[in-house]
PDB file of N, CA and C in Angstrom:
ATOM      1  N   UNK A   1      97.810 128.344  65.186  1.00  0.00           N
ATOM      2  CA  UNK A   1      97.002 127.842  66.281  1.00  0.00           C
ATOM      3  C   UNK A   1      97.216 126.335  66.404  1.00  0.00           C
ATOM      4  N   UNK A   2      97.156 125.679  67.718  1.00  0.00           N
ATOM      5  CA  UNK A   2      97.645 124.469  67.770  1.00  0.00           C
ATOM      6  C   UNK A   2      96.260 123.273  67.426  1.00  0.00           C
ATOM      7  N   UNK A   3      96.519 122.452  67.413  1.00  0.00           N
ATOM      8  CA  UNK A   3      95.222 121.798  66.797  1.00  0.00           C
ATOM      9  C   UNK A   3      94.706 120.818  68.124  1.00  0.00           C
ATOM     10  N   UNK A   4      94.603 121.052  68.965  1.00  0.00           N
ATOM     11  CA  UNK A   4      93.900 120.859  70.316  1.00  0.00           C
ATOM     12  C   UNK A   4      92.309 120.908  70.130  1.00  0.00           C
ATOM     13  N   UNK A   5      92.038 120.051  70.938  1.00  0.00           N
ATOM     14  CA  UNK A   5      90.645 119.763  71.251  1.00  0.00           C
ATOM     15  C   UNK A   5      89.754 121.175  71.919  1.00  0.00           C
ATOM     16  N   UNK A   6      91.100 121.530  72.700  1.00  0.00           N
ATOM     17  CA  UNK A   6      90.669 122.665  73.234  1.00  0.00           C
ATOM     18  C   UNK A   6      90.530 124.129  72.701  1.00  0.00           C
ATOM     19  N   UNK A   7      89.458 124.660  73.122  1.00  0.00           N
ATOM     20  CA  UNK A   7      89.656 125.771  72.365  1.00  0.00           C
ATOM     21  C   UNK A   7      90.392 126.918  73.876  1.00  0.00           C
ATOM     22  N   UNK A   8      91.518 127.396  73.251  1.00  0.00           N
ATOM     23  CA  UNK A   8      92.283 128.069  74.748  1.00  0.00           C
ATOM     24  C   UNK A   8      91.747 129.331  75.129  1.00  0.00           C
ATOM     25  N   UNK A   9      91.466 129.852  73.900  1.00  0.00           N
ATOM     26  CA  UNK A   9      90.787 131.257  74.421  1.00  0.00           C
ATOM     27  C   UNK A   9      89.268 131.042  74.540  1.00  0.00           C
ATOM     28  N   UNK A  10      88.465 130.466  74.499  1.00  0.00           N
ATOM     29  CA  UNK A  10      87.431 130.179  74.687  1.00  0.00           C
ATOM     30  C   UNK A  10      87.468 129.686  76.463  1.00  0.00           C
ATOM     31  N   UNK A  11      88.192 128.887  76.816  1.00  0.00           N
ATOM     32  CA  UNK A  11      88.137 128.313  78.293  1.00  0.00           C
ATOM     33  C   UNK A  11      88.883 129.684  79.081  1.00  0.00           C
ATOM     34  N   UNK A  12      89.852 130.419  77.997  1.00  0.00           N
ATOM     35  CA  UNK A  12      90.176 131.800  78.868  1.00  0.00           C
ATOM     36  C   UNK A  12      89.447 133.078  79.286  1.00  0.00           C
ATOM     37  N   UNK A  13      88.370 132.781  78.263  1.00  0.00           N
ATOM     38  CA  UNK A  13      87.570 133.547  78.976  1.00  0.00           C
ATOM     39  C   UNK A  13      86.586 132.992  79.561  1.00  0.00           C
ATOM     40  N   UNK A  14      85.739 131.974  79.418  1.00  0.00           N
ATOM     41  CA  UNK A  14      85.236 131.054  80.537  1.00  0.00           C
ATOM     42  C   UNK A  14      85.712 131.392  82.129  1.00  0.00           C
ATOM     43  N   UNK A  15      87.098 131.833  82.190  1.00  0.00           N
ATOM     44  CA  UNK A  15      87.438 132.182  83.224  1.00  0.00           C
ATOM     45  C   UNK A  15      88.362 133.620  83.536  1.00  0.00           C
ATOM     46  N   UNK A  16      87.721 134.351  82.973  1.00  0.00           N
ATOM     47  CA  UNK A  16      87.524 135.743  82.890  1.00  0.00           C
ATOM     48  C   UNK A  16      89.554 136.120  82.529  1.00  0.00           C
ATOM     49  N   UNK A  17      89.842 135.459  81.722  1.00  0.00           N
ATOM     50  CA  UNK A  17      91.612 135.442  81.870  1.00  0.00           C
ATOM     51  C   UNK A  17      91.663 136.379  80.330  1.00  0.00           C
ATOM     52  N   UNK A  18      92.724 137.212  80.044  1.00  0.00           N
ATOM     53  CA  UNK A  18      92.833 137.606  79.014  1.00  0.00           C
ATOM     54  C   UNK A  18      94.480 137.706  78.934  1.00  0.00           C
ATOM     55  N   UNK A  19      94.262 136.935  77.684  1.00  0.00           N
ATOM     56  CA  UNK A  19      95.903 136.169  76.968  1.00  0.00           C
ATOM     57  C   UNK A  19      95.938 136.995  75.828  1.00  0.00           C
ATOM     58  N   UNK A  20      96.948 137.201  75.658  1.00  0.00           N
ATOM     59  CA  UNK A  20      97.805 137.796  73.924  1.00  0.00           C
ATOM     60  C   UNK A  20      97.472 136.462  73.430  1.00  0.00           C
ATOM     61  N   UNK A  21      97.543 136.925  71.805  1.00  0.00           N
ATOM     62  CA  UNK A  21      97.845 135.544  70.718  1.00  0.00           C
ATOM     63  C   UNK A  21      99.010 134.886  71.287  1.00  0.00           C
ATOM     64  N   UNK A  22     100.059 135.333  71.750  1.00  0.00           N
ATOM     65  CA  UNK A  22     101.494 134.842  71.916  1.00  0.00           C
ATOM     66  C   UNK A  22     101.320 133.364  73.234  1.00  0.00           C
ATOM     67  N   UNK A  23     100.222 134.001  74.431  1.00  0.00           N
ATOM     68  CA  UNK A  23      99.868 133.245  75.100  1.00  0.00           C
ATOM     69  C   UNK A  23      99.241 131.867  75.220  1.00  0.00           C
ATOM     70  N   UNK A  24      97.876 131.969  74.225  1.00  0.00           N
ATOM     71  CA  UNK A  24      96.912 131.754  73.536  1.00  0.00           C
ATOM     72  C   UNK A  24      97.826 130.198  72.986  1.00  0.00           C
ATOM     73  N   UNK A  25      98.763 130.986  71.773  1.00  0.00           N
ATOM     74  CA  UNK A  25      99.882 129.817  71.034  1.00  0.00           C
ATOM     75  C   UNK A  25     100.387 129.300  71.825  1.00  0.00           C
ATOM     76  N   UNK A  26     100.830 129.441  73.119  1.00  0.00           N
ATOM     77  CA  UNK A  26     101.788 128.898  73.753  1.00  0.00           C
ATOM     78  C   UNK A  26     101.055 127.733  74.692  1.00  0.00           C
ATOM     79  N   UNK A  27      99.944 127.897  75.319  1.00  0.00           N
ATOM     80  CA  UNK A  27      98.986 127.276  76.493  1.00  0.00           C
ATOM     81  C   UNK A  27      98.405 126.550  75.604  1.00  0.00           C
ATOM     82  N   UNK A  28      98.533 126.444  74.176  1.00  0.00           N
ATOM     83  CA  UNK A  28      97.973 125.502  73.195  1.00  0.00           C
ATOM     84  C   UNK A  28      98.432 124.350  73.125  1.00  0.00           C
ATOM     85  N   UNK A  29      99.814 124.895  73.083  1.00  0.00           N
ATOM     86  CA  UNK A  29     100.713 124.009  72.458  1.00  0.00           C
ATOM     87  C   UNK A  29     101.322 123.181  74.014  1.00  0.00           C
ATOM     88  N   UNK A  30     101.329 123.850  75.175  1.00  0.00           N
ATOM     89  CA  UNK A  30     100.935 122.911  76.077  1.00  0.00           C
ATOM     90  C   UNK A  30     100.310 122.045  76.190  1.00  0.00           C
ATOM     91  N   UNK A  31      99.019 122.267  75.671  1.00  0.00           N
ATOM     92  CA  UNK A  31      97.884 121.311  76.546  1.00  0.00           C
ATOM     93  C   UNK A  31      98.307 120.084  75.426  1.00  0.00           C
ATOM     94  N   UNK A  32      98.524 120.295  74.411  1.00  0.00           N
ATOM     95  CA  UNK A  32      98.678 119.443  72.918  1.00  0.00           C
ATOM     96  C   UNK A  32      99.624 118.614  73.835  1.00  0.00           C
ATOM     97  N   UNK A  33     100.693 119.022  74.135  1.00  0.00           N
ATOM     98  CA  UNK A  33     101.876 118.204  75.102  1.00  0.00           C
ATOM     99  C   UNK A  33     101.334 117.251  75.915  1.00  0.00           C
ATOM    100  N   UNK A  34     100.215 117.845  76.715  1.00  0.00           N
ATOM    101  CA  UNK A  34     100.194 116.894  77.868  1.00  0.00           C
ATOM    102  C   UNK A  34      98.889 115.855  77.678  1.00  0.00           C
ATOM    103  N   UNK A  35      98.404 116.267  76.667  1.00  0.00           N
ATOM    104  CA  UNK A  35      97.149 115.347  75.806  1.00  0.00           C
ATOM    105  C   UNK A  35      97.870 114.742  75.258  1.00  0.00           C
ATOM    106  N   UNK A  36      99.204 115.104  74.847  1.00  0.00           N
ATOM    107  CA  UNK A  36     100.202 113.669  73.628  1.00  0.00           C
ATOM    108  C   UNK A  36     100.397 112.693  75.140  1.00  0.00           C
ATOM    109  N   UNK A  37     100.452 113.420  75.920  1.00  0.00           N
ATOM    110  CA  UNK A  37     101.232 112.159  76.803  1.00  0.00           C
ATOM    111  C   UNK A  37     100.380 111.734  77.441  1.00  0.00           C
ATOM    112  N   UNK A  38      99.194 112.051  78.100  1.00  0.00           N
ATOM    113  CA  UNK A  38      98.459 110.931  78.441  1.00  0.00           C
ATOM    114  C   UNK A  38      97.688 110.219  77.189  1.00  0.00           C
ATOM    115  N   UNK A  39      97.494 110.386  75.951  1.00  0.00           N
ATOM    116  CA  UNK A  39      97.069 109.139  74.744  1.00  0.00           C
ATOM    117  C   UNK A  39      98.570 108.399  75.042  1.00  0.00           C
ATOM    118  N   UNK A  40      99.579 108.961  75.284  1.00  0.00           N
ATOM    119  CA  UNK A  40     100.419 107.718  74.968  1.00  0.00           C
ATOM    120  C   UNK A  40     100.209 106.567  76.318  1.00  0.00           C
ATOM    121  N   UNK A  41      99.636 107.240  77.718  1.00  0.00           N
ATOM    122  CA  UNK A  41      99.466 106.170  78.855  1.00  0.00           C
ATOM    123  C   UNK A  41      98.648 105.390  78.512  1.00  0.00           C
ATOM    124  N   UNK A  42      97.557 105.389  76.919  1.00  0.00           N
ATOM    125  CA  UNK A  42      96.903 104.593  76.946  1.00  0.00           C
ATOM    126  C   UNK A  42      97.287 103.286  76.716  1.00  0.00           C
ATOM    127  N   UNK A  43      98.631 103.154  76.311  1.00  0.00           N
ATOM    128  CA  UNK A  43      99.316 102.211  75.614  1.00  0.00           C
ATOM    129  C   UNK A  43      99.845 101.079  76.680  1.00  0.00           C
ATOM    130  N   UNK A  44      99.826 101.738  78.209  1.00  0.00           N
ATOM    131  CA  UNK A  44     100.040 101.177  78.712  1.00  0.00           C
ATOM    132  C   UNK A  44      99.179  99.255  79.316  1.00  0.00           C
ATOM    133  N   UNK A  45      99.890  98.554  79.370  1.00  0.00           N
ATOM    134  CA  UNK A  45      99.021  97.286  79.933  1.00  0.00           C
ATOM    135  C   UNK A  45      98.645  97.196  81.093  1.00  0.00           C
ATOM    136  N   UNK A  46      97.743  97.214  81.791  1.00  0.00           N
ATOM    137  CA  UNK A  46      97.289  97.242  83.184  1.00  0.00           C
ATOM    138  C   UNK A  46      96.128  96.121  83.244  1.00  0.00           C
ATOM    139  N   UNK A  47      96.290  94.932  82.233  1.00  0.00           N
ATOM    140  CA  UNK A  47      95.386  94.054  83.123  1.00  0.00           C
ATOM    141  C   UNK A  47      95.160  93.473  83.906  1.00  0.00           C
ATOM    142  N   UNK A  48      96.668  93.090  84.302  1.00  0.00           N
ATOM    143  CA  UNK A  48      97.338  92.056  85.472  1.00  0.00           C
ATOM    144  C   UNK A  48      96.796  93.171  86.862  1.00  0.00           C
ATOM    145  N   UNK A  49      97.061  94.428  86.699  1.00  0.00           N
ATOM    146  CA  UNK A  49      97.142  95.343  87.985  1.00  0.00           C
ATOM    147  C   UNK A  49      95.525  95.116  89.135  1.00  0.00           C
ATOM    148  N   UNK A  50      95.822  95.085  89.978  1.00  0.00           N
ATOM    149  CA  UNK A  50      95.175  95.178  91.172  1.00  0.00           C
ATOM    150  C   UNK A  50      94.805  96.158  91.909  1.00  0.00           C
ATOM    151  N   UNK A  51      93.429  97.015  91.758  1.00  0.00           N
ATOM    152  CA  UNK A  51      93.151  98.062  92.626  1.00  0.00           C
ATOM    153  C   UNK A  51      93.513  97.693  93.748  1.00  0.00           C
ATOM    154  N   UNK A  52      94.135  99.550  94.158  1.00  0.00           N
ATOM    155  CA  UNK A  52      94.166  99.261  95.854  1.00  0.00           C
ATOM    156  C   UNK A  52      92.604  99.002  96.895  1.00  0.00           C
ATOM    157  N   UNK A  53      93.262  98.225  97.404  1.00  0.00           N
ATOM    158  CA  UNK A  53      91.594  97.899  98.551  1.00  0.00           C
ATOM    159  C   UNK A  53      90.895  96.513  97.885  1.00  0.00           C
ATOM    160  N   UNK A  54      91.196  95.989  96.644  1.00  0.00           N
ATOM    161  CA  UNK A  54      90.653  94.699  95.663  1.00  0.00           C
ATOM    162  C   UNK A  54      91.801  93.711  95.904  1.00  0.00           C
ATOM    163  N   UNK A  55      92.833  93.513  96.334  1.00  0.00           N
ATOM    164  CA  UNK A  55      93.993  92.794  96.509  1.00  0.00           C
ATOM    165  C   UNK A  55      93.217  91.792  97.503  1.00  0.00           C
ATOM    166  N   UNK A  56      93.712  90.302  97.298  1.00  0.00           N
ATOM    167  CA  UNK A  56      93.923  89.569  97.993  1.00  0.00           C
ATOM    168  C   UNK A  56      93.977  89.608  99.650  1.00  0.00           C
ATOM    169  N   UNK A  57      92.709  89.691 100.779  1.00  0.00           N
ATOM    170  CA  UNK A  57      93.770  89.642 102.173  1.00  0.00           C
ATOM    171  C   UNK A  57      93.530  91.046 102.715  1.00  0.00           C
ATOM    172  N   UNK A  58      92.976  91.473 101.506  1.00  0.00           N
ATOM    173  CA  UNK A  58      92.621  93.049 102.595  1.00  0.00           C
ATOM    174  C   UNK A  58      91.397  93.230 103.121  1.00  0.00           C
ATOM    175  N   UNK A  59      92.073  94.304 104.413  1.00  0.00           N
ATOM    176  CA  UNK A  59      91.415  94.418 105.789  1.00  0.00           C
ATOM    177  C   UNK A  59      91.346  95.827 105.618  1.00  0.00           C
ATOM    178  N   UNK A  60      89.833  96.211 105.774  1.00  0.00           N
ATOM    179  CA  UNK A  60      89.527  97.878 106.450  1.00  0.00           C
ATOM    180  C   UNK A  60      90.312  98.126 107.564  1.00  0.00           C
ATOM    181  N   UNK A  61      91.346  98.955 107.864  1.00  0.00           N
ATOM    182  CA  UNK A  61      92.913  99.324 108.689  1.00  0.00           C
ATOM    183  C   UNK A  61      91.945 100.523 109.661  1.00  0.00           C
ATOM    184  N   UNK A  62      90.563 100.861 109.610  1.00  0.00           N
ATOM    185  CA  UNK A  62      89.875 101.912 110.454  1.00  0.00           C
ATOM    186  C   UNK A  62      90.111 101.863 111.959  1.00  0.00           C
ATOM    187  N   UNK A  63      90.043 102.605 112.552  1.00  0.00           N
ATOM    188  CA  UNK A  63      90.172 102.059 113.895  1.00  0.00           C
ATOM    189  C   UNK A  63      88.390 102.580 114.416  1.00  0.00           C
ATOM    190  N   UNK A  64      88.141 102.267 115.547  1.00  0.00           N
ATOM    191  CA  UNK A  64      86.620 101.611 115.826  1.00  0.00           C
ATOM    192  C   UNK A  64      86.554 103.298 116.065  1.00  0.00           C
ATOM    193  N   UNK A  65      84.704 103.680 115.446  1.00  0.00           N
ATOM    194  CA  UNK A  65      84.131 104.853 115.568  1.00  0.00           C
ATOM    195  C   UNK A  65      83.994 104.860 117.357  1.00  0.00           C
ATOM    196  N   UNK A  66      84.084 105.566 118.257  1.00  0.00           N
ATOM    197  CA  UNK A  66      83.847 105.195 119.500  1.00  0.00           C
ATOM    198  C   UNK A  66      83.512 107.174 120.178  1.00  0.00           C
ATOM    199  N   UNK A  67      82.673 106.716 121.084  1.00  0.00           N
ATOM    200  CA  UNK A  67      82.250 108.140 121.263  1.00  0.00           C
ATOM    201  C   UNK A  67      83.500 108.709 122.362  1.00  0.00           C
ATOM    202  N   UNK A  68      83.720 109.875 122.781  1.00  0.00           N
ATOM    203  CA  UNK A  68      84.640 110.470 123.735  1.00  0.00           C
ATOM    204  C   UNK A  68      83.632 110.887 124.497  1.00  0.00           C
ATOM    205  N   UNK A  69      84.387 111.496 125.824  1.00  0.00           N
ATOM    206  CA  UNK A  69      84.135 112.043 126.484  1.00  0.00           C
ATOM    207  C   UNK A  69      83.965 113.909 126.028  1.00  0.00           C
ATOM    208  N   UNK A  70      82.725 114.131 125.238  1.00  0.00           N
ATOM    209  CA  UNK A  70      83.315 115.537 125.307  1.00  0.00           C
ATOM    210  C   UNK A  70      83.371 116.933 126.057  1.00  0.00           C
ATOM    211  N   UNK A  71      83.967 117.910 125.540  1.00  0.00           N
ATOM    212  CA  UNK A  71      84.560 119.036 125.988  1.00  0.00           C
ATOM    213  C   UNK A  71      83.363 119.760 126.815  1.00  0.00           C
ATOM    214  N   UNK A  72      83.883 120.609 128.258  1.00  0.00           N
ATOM    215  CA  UNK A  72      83.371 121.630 128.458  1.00  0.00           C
ATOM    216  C   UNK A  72      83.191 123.012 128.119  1.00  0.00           C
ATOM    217  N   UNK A  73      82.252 123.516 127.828  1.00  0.00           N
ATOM    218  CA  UNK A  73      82.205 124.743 127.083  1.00  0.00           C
ATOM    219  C   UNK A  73      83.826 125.542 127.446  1.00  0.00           C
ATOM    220  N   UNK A  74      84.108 125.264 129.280  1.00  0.00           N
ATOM    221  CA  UNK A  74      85.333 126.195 129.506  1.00  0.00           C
ATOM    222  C   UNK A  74      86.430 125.552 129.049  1.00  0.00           C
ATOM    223  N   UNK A  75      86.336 124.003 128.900  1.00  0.00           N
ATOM    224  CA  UNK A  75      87.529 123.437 128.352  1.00  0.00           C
ATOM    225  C   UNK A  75      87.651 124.032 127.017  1.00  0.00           C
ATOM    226  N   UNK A  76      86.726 123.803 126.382  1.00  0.00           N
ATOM    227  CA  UNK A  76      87.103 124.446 124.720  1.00  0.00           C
ATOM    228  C   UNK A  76      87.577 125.836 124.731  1.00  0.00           C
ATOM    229  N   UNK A  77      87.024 126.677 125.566  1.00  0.00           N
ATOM    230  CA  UNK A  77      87.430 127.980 125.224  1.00  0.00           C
ATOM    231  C   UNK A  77      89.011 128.303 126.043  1.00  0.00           C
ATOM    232  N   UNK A  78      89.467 127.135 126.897  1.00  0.00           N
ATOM    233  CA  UNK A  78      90.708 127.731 127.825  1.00  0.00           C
ATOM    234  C   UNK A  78      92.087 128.063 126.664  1.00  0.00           C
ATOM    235  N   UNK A  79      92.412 127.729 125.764  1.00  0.00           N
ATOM    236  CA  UNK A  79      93.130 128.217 124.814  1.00  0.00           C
ATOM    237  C   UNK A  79      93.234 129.314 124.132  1.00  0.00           C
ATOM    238  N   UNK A  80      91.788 129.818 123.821  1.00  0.00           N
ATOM    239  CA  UNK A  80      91.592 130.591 123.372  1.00  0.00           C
ATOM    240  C   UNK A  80      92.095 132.295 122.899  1.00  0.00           C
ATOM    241  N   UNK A  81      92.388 132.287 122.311  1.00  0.00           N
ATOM    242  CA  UNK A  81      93.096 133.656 122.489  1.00  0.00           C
ATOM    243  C   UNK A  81      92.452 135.352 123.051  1.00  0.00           C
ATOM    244  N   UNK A  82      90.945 134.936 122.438  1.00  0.00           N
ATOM    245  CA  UNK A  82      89.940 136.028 122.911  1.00  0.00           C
ATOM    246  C   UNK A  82      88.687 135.197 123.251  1.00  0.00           C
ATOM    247  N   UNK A  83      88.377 135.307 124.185  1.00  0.00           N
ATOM    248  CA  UNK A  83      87.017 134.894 124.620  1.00  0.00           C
ATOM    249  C   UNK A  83      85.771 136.204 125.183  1.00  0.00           C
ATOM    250  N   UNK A  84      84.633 135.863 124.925  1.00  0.00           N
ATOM    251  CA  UNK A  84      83.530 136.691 125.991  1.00  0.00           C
ATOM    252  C   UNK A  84      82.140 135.991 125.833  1.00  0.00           C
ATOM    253  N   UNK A  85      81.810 136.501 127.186  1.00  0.00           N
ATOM    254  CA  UNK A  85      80.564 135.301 127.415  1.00  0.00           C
ATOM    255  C   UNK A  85      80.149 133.944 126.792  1.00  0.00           C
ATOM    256  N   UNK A  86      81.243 133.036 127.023  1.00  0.00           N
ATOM    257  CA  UNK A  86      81.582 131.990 126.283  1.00  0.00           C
ATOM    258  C   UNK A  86      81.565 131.568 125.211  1.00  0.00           C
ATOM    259  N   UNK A  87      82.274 132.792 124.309  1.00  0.00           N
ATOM    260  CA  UNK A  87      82.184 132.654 122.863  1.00  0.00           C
ATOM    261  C   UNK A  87      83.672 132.996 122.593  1.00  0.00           C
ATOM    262  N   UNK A  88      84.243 132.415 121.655  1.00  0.00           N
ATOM    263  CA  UNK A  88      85.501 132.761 120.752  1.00  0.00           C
ATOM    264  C   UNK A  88      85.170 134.391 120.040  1.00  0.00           C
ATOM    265  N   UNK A  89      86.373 135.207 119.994  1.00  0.00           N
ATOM    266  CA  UNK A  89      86.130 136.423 119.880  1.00  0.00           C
ATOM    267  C   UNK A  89      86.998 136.359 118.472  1.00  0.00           C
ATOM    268  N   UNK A  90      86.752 136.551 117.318  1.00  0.00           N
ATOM    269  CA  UNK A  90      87.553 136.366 115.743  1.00  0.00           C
ATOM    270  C   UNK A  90      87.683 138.102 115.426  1.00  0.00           C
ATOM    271  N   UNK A  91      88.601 137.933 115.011  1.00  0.00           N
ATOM    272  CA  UNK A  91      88.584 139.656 113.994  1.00  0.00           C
ATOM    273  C   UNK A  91      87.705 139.843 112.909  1.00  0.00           C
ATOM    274  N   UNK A  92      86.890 140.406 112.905  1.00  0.00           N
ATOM    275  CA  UNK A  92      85.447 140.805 111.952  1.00  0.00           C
ATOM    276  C   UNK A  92      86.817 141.007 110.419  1.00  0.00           C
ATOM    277  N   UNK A  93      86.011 140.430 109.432  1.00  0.00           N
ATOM    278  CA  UNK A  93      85.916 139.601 108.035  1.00  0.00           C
ATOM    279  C   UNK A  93      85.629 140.997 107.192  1.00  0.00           C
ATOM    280  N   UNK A  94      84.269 141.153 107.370  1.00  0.00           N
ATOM    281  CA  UNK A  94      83.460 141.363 106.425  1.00  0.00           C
ATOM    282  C   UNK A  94      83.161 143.067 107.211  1.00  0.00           C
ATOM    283  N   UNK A  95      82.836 144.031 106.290  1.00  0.00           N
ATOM    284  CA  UNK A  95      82.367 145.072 106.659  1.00  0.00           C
ATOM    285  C   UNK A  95      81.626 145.855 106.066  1.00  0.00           C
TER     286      UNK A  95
END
């Protein structure tokens, strides 16, 4: 068993998944992988770095909230593929 923080079959069934031991070893020894490699991003130096939007000179790029003109019930529905009595007609879902 890999020596992970995680416990794999424990989060596998958390989510109703059922793994062989073979699996189990293997999704272990993944996560061990990708937990080695982000402890190693810790190593990285990022003091100098600058959030985006915290930089020097920056401007909210939004363009202005502004109301439209909106739609007529027949404008919205003229595309439509099925309409009746001014409603969109969908293929029933659920039964």
């Amino acid at each position: 068993m890999p020596t992970v923080g995680i416990d794999v079959a424990y989060v596998a069934g958390l989510a109703r998944l059922r793994l062989s031991p073979e699996e189990i070893e293997t999704f272990g020894n993944q996560l061990e992988q990708v937990l080695a490699y982000v402890k190693k991003l810790e190593e990285v130096d990022v003091q100098d770095v600058v959030l985006a939007g915290e930089e020097k000179g920056f401007q909210n790029r939004l363009r202005l909230d502004l109301a439209l003109p909106e739609l007529s019930p027949n404008e919205a529905l003229e595309n439509a593929p099925q309409q009746r009595g001014g409603l969109f007609l969908v293929p029933r879902i659920i039964e």
